[in-house]
C-alpha atoms as a PDB file:
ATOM      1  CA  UNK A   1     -25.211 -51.744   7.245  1.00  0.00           C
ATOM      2  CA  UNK A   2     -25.827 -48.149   8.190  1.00  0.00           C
ATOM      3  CA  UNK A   3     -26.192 -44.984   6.358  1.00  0.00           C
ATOM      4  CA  UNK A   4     -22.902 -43.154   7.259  1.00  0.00           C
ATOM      5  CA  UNK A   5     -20.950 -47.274   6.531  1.00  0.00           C
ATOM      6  CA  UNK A   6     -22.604 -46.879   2.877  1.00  0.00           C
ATOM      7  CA  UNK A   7     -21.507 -43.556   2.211  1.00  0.00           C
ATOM      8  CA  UNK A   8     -18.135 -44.133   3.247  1.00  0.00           C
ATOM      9  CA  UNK A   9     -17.617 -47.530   0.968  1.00  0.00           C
ATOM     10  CA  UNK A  10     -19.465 -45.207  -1.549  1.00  0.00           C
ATOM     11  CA  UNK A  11     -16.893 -42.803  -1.332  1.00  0.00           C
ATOM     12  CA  UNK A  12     -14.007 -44.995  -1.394  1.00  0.00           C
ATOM     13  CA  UNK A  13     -15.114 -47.128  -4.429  1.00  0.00           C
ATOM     14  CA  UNK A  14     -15.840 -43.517  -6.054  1.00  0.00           C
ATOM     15  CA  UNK A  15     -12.159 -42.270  -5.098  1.00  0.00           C
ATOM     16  CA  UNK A  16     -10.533 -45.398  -6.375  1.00  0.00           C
ATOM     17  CA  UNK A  17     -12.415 -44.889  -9.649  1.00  0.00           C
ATOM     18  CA  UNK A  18     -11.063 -41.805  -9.634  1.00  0.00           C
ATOM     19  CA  UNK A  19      -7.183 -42.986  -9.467  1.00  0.00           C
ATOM     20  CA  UNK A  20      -8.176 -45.917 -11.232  1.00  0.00           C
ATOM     21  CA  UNK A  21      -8.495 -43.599 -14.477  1.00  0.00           C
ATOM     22  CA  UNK A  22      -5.849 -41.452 -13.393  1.00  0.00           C
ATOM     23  CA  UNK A  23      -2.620 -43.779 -13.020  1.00  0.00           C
ATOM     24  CA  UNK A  24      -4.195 -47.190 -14.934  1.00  0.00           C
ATOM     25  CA  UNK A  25      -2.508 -45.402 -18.280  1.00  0.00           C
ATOM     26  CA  UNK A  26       0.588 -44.481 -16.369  1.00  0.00           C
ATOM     27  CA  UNK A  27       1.316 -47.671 -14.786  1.00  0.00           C
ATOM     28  CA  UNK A  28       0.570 -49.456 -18.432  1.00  0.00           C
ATOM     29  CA  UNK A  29       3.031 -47.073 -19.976  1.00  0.00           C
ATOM     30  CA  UNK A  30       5.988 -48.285 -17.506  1.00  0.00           C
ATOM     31  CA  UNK A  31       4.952 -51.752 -17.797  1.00  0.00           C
ATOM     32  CA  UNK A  32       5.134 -51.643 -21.557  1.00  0.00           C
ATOM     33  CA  UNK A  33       8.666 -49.520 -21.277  1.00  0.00           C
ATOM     34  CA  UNK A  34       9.953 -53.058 -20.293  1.00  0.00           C
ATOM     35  CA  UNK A  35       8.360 -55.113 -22.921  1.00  0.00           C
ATOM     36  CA  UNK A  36      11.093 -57.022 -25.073  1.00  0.00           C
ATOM     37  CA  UNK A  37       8.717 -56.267 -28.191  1.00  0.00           C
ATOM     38  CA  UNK A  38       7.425 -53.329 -29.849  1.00  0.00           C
ATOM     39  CA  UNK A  39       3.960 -53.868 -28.767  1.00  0.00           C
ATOM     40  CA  UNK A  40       1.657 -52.173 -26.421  1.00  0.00           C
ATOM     41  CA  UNK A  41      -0.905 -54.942 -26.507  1.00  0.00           C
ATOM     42  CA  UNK A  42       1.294 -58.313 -26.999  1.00  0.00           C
ATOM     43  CA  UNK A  43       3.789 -59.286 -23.746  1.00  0.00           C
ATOM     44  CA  UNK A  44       7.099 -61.187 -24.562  1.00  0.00           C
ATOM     45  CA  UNK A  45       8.647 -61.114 -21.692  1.00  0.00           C
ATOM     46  CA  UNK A  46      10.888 -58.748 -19.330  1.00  0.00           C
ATOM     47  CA  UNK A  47      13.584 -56.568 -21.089  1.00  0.00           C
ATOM     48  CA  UNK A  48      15.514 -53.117 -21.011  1.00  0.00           C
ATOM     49  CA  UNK A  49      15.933 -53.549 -24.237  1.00  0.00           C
ATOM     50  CA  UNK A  50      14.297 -49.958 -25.124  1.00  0.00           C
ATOM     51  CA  UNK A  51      16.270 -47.990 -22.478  1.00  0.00           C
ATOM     52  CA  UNK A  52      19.310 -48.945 -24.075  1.00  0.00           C
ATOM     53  CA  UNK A  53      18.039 -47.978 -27.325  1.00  0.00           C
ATOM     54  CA  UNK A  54      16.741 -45.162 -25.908  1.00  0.00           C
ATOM     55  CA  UNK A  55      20.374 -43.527 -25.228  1.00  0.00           C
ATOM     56  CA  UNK A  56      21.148 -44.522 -28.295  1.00  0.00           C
ATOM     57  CA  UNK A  57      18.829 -42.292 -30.121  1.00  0.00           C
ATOM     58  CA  UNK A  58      20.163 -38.876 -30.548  1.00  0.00           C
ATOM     59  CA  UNK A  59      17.081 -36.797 -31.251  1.00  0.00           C
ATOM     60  CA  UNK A  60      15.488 -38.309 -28.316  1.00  0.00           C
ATOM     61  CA  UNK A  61      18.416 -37.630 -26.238  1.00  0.00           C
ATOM     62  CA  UNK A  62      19.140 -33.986 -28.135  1.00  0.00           C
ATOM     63  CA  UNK A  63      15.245 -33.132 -27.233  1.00  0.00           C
ATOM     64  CA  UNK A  64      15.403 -34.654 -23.889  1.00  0.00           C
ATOM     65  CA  UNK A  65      18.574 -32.056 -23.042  1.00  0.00           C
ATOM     66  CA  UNK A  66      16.692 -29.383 -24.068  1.00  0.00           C
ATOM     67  CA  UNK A  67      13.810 -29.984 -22.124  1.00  0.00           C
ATOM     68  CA  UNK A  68      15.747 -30.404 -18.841  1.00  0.00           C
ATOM     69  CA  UNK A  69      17.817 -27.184 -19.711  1.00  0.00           C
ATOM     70  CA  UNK A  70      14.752 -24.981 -20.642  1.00  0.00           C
ATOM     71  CA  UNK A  71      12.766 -26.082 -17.903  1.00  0.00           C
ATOM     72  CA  UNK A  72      15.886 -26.033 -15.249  1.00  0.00           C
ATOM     73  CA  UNK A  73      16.810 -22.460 -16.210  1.00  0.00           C
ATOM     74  CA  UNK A  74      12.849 -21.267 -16.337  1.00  0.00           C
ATOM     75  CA  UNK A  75      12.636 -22.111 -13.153  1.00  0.00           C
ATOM     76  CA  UNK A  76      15.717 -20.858 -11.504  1.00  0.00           C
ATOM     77  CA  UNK A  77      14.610 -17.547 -13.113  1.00  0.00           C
ATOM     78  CA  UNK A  78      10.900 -17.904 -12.506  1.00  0.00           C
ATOM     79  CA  UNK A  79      11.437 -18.721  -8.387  1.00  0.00           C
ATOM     80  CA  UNK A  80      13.464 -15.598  -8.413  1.00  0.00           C
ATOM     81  CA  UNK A  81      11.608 -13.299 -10.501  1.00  0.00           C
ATOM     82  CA  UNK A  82       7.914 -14.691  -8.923  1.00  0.00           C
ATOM     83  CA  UNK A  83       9.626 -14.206  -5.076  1.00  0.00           C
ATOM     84  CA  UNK A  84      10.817 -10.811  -5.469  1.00  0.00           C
ATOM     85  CA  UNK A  85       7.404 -10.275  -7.128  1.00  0.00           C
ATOM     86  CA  UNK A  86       5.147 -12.035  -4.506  1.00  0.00           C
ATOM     87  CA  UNK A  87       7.276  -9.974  -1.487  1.00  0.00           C
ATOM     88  CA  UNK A  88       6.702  -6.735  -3.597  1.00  0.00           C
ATOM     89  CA  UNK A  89       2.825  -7.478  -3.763  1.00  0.00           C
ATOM     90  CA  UNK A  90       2.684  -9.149  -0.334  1.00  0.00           C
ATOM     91  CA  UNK A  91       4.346  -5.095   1.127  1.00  0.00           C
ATOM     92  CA  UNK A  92       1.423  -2.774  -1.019  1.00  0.00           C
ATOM     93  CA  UNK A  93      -2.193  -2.182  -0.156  1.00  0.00           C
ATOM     94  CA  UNK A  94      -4.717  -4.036  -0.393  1.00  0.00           C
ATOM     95  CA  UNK A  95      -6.224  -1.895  -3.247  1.00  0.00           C
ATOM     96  CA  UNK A  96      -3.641  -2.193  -5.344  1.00  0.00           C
ATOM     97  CA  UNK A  97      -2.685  -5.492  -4.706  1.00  0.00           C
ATOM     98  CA  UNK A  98      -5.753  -7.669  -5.417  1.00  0.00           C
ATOM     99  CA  UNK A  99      -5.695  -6.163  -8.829  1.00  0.00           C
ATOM    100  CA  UNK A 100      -2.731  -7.351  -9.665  1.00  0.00           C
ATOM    101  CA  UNK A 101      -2.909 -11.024  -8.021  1.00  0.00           C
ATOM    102  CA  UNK A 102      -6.128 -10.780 -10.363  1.00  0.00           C
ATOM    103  CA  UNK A 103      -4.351 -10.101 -13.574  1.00  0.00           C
ATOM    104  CA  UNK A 104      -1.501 -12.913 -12.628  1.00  0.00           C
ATOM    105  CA  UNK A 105      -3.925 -15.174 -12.406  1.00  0.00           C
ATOM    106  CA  UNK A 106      -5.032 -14.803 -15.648  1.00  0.00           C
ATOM    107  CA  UNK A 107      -2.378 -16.292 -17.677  1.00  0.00           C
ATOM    108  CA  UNK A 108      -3.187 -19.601 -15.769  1.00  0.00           C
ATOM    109  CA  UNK A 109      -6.476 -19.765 -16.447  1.00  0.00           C
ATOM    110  CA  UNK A 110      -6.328 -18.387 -20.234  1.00  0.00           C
ATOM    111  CA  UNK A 111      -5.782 -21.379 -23.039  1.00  0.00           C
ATOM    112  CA  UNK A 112      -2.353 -22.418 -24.035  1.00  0.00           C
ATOM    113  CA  UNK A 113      -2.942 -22.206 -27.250  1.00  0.00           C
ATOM    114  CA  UNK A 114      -4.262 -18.147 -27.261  1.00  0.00           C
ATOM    115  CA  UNK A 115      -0.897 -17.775 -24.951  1.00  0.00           C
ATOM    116  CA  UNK A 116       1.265 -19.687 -27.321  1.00  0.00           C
ATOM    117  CA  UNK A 117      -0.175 -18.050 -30.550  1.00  0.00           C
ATOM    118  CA  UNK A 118       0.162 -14.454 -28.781  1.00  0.00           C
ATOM    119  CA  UNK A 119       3.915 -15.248 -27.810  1.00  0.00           C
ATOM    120  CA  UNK A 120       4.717 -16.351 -31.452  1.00  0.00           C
ATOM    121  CA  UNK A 121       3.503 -13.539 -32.769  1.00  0.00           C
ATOM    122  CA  UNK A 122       5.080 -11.118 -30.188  1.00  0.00           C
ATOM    123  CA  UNK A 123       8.407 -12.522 -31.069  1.00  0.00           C
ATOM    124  CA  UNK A 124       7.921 -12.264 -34.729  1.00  0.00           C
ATOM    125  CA  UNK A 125       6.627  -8.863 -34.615  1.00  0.00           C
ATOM    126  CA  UNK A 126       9.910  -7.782 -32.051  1.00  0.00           C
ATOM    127  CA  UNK A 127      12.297 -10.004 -33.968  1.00  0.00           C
ATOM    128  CA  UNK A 128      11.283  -8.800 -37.390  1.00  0.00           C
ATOM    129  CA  UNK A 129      11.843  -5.075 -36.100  1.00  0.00           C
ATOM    130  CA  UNK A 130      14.969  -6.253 -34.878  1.00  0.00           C
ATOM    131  CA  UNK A 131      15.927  -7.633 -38.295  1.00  0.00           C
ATOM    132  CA  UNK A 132      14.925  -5.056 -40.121  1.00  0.00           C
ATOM    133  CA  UNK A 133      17.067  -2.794 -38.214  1.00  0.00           C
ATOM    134  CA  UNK A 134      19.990  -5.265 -38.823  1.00  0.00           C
ATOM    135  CA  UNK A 135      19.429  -4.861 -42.703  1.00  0.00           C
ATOM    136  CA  UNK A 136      19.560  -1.375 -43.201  1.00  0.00           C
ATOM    137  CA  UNK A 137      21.513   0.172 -40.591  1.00  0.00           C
ATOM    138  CA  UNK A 138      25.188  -0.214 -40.249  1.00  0.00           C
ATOM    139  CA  UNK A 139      27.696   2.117 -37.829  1.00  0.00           C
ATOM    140  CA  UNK A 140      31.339   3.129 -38.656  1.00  0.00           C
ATOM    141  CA  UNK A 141      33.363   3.746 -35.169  1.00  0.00           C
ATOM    142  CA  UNK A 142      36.828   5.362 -35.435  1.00  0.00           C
ATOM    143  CA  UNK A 143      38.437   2.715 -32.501  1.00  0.00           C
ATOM    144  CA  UNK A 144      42.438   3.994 -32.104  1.00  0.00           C
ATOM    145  CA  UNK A 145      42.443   5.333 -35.188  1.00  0.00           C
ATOM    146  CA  UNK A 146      41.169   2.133 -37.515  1.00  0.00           C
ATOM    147  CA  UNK A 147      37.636   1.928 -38.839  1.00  0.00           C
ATOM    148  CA  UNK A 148      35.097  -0.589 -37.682  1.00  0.00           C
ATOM    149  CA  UNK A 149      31.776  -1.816 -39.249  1.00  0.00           C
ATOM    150  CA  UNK A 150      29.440  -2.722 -36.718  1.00  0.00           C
ATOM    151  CA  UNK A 151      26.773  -4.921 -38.030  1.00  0.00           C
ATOM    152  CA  UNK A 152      24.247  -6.601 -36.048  1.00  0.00           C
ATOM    153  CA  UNK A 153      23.134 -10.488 -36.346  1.00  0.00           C
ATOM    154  CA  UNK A 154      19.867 -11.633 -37.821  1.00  0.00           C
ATOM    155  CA  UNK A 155      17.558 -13.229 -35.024  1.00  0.00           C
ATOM    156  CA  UNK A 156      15.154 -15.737 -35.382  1.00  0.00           C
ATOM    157  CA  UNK A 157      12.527 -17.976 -33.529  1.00  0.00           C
ATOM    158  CA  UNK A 158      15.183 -20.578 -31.072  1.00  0.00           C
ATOM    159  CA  UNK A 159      16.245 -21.556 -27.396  1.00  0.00           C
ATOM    160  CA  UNK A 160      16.099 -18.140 -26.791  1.00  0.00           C
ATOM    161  CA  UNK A 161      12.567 -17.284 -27.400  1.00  0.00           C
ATOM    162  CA  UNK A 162      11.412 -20.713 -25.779  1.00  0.00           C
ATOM    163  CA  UNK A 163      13.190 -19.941 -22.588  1.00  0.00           C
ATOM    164  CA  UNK A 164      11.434 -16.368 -22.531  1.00  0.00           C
ATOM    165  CA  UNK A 165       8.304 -18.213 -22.668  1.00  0.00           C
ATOM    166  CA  UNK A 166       8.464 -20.492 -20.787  1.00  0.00           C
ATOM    167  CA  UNK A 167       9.734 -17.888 -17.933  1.00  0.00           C
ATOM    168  CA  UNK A 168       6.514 -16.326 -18.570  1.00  0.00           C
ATOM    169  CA  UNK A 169       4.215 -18.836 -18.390  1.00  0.00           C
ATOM    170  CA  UNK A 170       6.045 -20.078 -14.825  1.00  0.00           C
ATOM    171  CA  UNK A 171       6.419 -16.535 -12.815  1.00  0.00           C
ATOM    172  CA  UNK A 172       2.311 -16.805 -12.562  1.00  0.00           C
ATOM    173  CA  UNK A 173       2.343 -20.037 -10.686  1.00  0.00           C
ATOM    174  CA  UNK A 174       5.121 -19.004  -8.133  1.00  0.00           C
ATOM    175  CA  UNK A 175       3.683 -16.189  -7.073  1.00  0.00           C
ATOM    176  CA  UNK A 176       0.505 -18.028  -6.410  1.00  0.00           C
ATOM    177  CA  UNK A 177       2.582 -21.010  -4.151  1.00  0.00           C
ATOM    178  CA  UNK A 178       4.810 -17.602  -2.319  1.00  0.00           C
ATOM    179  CA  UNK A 179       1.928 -15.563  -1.715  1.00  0.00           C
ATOM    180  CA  UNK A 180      -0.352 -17.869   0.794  1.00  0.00           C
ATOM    181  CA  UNK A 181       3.272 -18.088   2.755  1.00  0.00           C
ATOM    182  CA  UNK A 182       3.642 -13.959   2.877  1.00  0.00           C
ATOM    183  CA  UNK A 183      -0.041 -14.049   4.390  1.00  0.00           C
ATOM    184  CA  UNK A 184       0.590 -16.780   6.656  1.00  0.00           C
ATOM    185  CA  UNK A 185       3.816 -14.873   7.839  1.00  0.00           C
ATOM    186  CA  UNK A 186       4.133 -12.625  10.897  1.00  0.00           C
ATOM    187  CA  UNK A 187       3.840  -9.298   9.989  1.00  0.00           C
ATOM    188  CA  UNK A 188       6.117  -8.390  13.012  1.00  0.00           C
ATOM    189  CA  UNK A 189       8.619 -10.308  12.542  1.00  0.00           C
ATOM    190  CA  UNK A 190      10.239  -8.337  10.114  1.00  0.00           C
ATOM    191  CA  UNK A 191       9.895  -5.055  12.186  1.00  0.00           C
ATOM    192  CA  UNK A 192      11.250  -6.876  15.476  1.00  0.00           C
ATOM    193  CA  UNK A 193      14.794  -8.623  13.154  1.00  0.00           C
ATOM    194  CA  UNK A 194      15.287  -4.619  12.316  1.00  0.00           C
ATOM    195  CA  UNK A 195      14.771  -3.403  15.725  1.00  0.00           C
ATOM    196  CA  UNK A 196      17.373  -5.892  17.145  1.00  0.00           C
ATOM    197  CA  UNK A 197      20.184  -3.998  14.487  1.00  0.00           C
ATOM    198  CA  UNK A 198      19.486  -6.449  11.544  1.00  0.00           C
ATOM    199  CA  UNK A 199      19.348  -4.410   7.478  1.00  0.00           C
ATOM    200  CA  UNK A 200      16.549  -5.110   5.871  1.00  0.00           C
ATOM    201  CA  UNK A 201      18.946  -7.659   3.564  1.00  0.00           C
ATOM    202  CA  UNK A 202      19.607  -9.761   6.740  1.00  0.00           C
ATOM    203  CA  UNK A 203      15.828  -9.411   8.084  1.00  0.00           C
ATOM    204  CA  UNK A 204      15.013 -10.915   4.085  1.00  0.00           C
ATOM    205  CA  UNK A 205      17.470 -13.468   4.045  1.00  0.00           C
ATOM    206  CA  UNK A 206      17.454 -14.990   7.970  1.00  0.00           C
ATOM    207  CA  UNK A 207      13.442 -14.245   8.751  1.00  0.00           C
ATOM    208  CA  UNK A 208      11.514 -13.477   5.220  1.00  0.00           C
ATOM    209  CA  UNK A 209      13.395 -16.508   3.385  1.00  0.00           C
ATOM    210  CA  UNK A 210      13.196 -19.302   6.170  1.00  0.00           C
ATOM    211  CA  UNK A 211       9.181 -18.380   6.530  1.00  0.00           C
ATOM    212  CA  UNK A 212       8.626 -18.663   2.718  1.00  0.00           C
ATOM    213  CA  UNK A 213      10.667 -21.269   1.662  1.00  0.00           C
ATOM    214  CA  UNK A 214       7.964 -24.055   1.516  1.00  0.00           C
ATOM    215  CA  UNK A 215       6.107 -22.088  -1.093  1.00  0.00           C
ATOM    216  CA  UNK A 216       9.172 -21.129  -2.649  1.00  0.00           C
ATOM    217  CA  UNK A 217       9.978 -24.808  -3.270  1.00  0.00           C
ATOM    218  CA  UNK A 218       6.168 -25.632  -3.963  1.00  0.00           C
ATOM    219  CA  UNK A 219       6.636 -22.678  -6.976  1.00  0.00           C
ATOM    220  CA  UNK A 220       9.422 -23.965  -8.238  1.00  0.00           C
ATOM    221  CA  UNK A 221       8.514 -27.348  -8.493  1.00  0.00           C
ATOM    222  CA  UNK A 222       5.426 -26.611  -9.895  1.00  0.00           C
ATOM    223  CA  UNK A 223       7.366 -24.475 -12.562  1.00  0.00           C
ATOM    224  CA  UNK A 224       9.589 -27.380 -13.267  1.00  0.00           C
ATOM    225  CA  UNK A 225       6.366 -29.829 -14.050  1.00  0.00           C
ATOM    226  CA  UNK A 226       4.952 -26.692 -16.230  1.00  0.00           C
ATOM    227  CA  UNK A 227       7.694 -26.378 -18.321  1.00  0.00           C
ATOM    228  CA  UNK A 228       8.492 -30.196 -18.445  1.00  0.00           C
ATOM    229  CA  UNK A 229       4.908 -31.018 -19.976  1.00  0.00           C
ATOM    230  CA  UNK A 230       4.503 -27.879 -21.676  1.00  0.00           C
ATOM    231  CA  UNK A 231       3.958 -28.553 -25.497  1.00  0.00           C
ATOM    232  CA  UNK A 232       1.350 -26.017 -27.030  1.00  0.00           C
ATOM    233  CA  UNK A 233       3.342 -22.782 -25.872  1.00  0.00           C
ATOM    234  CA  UNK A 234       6.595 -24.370 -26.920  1.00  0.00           C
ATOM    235  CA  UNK A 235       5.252 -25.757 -30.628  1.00  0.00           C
ATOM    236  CA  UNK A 236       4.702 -21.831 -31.582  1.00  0.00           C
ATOM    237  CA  UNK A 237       8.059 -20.501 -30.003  1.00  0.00           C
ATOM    238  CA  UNK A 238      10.874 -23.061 -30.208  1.00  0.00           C
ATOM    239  CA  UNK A 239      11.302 -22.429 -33.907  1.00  0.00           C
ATOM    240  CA  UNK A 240      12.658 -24.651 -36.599  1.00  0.00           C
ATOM    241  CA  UNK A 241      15.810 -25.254 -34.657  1.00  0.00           C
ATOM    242  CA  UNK A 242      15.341 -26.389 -30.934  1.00  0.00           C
ATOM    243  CA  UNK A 243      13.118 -29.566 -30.183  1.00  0.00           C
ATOM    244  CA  UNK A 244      11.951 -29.939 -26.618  1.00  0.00           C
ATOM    245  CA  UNK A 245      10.583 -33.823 -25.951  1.00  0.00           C
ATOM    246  CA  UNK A 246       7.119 -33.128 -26.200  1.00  0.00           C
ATOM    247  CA  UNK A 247       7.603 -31.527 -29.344  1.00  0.00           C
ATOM    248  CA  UNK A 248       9.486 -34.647 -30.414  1.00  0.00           C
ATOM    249  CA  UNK A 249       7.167 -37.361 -29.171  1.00  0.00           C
ATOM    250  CA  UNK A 250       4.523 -35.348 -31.548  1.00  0.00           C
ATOM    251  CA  UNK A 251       6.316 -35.301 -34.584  1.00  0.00           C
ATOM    252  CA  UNK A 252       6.803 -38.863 -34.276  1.00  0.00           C
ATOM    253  CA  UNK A 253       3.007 -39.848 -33.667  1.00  0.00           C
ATOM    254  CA  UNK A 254       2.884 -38.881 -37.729  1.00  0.00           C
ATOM    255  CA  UNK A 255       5.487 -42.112 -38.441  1.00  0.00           C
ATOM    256  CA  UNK A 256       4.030 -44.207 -34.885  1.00  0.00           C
ATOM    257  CA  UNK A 257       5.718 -43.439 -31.504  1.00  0.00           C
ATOM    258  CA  UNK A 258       8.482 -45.944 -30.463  1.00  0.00           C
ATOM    259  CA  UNK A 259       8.441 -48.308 -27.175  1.00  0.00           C
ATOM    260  CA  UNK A 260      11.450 -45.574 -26.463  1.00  0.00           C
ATOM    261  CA  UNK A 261       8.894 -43.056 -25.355  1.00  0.00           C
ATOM    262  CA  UNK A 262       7.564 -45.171 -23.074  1.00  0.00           C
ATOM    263  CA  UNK A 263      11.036 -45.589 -21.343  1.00  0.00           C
ATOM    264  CA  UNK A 264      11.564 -41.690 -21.236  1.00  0.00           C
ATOM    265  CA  UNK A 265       8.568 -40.923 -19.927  1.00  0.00           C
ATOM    266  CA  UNK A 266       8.790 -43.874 -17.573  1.00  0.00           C
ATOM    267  CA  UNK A 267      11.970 -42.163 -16.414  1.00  0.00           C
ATOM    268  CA  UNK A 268      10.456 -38.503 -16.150  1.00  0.00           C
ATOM    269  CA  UNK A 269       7.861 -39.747 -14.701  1.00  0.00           C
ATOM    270  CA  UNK A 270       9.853 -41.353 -11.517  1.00  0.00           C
ATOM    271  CA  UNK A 271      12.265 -38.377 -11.402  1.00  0.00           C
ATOM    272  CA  UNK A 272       8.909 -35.983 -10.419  1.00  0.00           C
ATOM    273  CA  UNK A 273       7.757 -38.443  -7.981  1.00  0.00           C
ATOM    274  CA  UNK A 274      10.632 -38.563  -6.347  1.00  0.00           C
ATOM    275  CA  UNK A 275      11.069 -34.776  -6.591  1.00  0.00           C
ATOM    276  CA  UNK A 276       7.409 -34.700  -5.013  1.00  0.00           C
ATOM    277  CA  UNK A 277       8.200 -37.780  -2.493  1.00  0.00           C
ATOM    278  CA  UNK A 278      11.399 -35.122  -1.217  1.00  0.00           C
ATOM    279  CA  UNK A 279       9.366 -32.363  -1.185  1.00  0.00           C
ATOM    280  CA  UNK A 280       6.360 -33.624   0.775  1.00  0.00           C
ATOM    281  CA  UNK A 281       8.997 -35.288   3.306  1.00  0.00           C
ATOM    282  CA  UNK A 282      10.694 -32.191   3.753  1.00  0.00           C
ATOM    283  CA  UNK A 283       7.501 -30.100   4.413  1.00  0.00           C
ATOM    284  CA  UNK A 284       6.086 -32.965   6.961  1.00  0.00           C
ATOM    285  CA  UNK A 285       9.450 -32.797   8.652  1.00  0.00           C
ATOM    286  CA  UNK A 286       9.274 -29.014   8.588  1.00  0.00           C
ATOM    287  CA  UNK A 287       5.694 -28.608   9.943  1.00  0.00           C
ATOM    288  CA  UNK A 288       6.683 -31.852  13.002  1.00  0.00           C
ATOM    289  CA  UNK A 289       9.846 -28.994  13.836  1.00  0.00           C
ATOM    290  CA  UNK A 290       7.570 -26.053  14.393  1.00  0.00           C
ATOM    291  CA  UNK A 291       4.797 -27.901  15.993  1.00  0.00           C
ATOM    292  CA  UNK A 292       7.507 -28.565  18.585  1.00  0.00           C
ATOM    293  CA  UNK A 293       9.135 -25.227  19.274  1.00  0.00           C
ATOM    294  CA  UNK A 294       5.353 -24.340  19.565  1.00  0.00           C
ATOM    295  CA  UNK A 295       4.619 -26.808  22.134  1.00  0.00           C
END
């Protein structure tokens, strides 16, 4: 056998290690999910037995909902937000502009934990100004002649300051999937939609948009994973109040996580793959349509 035939089978054994380690826990976890007993060791045989439990369970379910609603609305506002950002970067100098892609890269590469301990106390320092103000201040308006006592609610950790977060945490990594696109775009395009009469509105929405959309959709799946999986950032700025799933599958490692986790995460897990298979198709079939109009 020669040199370059060992390398290769070297390389492929060393790659299948790789994925080996990297889906072996996975695939046990959905193999488990339709175990008829409790066990993660012991096999008794083929049952959904814990998927119908599982939408029985209300805090699972509760937690569940807020996951997909926190994450969904993060990154609706995240694509937008991190687009509108990314074309605003993508138009200044380069002197001013690798700066700032600098700095929005840190918040990726910084710790969850210093992030998630920095948000919490953000929002208690803003919240207990807030409160404060509530408490001692109240306004009398003369409306048609009647008086009026405004008074303001008390705030406190909640959805609210989890979505913020996670909104933050999620503009980062949609830049980073729009800008590659801006670079990759013709810088003339733009120049040629306005010189055949379009606004700069219809040169954004029928040249800019079309030419970005792949990283839009990269960003905004990427956000979607983020704020799926996130637990550290959420722990310090859900509150009391609002569970996400992570947050739920933790607090029930203390009493020993159900069989039912396994069938949620079974399910999340095939709802990103198949947001990934789509994605990947789509791109392929994008790529196949310009190679043609090139050719």
């Amino acid at each position: 056998m020669s040199m370059n035939k060992k390398n290769r089978l070297g390389n492929r054994i060393f790659i299948g290690l790789i994925f080996f380690f990297l889906y072996a826990p996975i695939l046990l976890l959905i193999f488990y999910s339709f175990n008829a007993a409790d066990s993660s060791v012991i096999w008794k045989g083929f049952s959904l037995r814990w998927y119908a439990k599982l939408f029985q369970n209300q805090l699972i379910i509760k937690s569940v909902y807020n996951t997909l609603l926190v994450s969904a609305l993060a990154t609706i506002i995240a694509t937008i937000v991190g687009t509108l950002s990314a074309i605003g970067l993508y138009s200044m100098r380069r002197k001013f502009r690798e700066p700032l892609l600098t700095i929005n890269n840190i918040p990726m590469m910084n710790a969850d934990i210093v992030t998630g301990v920095a948000m919490c106390l953000f929002f208690v320092a803003v919240l207990g100004g807030w409160n404060y103000f509530a408490s001692n201040y109240r306004f009398l308006v003369n409306f048609f002649g009647s008086t009026y006592r405004i008074t303001f609610p008390q705030l406190s950790l909640g959805f609210g300051t989890l979505l913020i977060a996670h909104i933050t945490f999620d503009i980062p990594y949609v830049i980073l999937s729009v800008a590659p696109k801006l670079r990759q775009m013709d810088k003339n395009l733009v120049d040629a939609a306005q010189d055949l009469g379009c606004t700069w509105r219809q040169a954004f929405f029928k040249v800019i948009l079309p030419e970005i959309m792949p990283g839009i959709v990269s960003g905004a799946l990427i956000a979607f994973t983020m704020s799926v999986d996130d637990f550290v950032i959420s722990y310090f700025t859900a509150g009391s109040a609002t569970s996400t799933l992570a947050m739920q599958i933790y607090s029930m490692t203390k009493k020993g996580v159900t069989p039912e986790i396994n069938a949620v995460s079974t399910i999340l897990f095939v709802v990103v793959l198949a947001l990934l298979i789509i994605v990947n198709v789509r791109e392929a079939r994008a790529e196949k349509a310009a190679a043609k109009r090139v050719y």
